[in-house]
C-alpha atoms as a PDB file:
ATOM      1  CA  UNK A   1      -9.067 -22.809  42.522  1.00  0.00           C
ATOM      2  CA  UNK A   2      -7.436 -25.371  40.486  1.00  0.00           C
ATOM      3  CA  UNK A   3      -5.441 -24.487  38.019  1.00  0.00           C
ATOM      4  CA  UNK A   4      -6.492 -27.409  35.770  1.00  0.00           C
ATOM      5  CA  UNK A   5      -9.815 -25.826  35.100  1.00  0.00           C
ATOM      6  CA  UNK A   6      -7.795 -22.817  33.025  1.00  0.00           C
ATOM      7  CA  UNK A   7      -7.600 -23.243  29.573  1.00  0.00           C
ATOM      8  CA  UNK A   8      -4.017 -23.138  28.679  1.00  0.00           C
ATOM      9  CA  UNK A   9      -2.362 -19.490  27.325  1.00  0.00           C
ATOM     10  CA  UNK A  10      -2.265 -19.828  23.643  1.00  0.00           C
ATOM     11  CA  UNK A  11       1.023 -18.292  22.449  1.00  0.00           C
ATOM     12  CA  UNK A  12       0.991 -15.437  20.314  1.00  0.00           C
ATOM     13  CA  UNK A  13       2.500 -15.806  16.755  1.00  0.00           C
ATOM     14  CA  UNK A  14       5.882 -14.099  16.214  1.00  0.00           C
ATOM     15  CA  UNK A  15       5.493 -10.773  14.951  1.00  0.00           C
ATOM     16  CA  UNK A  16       5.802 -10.184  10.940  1.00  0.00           C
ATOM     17  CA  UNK A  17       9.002  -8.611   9.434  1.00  0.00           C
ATOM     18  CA  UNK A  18       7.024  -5.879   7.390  1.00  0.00           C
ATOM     19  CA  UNK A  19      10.217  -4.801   5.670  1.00  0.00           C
ATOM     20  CA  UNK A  20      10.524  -8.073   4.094  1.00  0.00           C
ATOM     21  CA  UNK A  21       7.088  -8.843   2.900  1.00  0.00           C
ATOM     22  CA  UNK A  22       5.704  -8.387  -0.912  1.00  0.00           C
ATOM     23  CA  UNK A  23       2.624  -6.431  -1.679  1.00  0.00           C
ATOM     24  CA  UNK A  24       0.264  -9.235  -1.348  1.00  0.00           C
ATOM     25  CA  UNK A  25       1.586 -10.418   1.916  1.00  0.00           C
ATOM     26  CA  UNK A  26       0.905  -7.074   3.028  1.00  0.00           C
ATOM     27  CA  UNK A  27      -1.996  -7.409   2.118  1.00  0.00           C
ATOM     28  CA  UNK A  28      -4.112  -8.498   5.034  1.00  0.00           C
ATOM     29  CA  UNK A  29      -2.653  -4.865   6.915  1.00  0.00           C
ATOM     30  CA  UNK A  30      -3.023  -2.273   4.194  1.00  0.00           C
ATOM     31  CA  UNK A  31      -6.250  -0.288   4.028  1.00  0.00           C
ATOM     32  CA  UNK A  32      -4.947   3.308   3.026  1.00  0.00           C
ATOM     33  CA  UNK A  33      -1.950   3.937   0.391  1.00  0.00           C
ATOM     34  CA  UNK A  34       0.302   6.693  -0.915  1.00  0.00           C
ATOM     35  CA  UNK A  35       0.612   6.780  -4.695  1.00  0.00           C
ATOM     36  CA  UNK A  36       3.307   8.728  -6.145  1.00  0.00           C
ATOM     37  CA  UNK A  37       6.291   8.597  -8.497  1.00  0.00           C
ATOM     38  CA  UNK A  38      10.193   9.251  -7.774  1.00  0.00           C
ATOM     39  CA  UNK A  39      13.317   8.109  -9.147  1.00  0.00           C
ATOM     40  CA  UNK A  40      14.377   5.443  -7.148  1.00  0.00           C
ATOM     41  CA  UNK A  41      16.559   7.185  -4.876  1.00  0.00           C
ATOM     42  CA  UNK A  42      14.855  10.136  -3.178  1.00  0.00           C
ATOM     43  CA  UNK A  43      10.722  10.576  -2.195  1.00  0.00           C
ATOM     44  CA  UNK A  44       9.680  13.445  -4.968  1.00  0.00           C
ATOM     45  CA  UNK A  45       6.117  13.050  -4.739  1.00  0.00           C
ATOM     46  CA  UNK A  46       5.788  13.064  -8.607  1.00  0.00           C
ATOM     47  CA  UNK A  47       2.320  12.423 -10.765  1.00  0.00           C
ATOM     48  CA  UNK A  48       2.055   9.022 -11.251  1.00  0.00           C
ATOM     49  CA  UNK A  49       2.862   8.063 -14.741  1.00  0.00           C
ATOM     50  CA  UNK A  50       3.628   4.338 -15.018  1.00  0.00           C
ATOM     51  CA  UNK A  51       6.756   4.360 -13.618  1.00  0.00           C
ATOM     52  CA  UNK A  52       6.389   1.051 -12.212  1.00  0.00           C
ATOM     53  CA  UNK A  53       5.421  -2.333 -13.955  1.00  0.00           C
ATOM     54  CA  UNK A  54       1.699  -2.530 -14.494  1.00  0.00           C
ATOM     55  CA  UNK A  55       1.690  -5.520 -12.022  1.00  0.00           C
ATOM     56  CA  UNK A  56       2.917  -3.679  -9.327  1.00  0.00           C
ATOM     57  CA  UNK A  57      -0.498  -1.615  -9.784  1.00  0.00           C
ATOM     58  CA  UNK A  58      -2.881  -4.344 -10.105  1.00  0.00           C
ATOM     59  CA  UNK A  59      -1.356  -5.989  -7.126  1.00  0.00           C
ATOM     60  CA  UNK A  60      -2.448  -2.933  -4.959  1.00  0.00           C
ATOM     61  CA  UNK A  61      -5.664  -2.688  -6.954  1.00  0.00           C
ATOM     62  CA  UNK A  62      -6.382  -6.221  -5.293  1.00  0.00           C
ATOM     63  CA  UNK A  63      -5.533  -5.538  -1.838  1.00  0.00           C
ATOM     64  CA  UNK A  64      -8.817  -7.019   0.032  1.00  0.00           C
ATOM     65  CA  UNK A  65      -9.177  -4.246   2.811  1.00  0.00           C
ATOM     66  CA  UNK A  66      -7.711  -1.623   0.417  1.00  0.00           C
ATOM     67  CA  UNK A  67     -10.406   1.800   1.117  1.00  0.00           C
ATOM     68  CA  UNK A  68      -8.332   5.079   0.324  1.00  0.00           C
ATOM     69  CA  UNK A  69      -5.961   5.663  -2.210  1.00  0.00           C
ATOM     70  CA  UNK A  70      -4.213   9.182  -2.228  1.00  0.00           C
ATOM     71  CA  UNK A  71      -2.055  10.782  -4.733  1.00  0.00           C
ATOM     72  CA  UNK A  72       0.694  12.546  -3.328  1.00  0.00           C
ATOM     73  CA  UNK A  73       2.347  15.477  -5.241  1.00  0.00           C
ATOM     74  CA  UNK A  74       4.338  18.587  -4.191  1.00  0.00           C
ATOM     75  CA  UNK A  75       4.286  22.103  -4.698  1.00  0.00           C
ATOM     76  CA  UNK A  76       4.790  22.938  -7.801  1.00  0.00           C
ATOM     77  CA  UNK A  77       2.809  20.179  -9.693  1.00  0.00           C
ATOM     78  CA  UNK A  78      -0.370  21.239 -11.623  1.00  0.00           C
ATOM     79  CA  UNK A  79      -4.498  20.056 -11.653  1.00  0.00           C
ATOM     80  CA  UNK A  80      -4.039  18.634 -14.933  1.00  0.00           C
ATOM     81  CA  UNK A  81      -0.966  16.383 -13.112  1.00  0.00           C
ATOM     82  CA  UNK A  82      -3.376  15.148 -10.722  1.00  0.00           C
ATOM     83  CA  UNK A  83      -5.880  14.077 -13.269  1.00  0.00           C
ATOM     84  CA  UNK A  84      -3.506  12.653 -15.720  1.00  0.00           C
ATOM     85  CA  UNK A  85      -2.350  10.517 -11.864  1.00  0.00           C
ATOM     86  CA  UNK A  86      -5.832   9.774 -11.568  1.00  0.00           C
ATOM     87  CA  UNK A  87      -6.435   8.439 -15.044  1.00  0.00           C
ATOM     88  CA  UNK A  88      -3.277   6.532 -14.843  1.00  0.00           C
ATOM     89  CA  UNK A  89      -4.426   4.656 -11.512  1.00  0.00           C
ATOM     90  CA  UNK A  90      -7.830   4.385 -12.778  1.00  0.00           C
ATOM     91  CA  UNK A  91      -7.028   1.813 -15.164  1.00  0.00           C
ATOM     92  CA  UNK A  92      -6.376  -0.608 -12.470  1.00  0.00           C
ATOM     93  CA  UNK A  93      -8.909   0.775  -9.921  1.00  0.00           C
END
């Protein structure tokens, strides 16, 4: 066989830094989030309230492969939490 008949390898692109990226850049990846709120320092699983600007919400709202979006809450938290998380996201969704 001669090896000028191959087509030549194409090199793969460098792997992403994920940790680095914005929301949108993530974008392309993301088909399934976590919403919750904390405060900043620890993961509390809190209702969402608004904790975070209302662009930070649209951007996720916009994701283009974007299929599941779970609230996250722990013990202790309440049905009428959930739905006040759910109306919250809903303006964006």
């Amino acid at each position: 066989m001669d090896t000028d008949d191959l087509e030549p390898q194409q090199q793969k692109p460098a792997p992403k830094n994920l940790e680095e990226m914005s929301i949108e850049a993530l974008g392309e990846y993301t088909i399934h989030v976590h919403m919750h709120d904390n405060d900043g320092r620890s993961d509390l699983h809190q209702p969402v309230s608004g904790s975070l600007p209302d662009d930070v919400y649209r951007q996720v709202a916009t994701l283009p492969h974007l299929r599941v979006v779970d609230i996250e809450m722990r013990e202790g938290y309440t049905i009428e939490d959930a739905v006040a998380s759910r109306e919250h996201l809903e303006r964006y969704f």
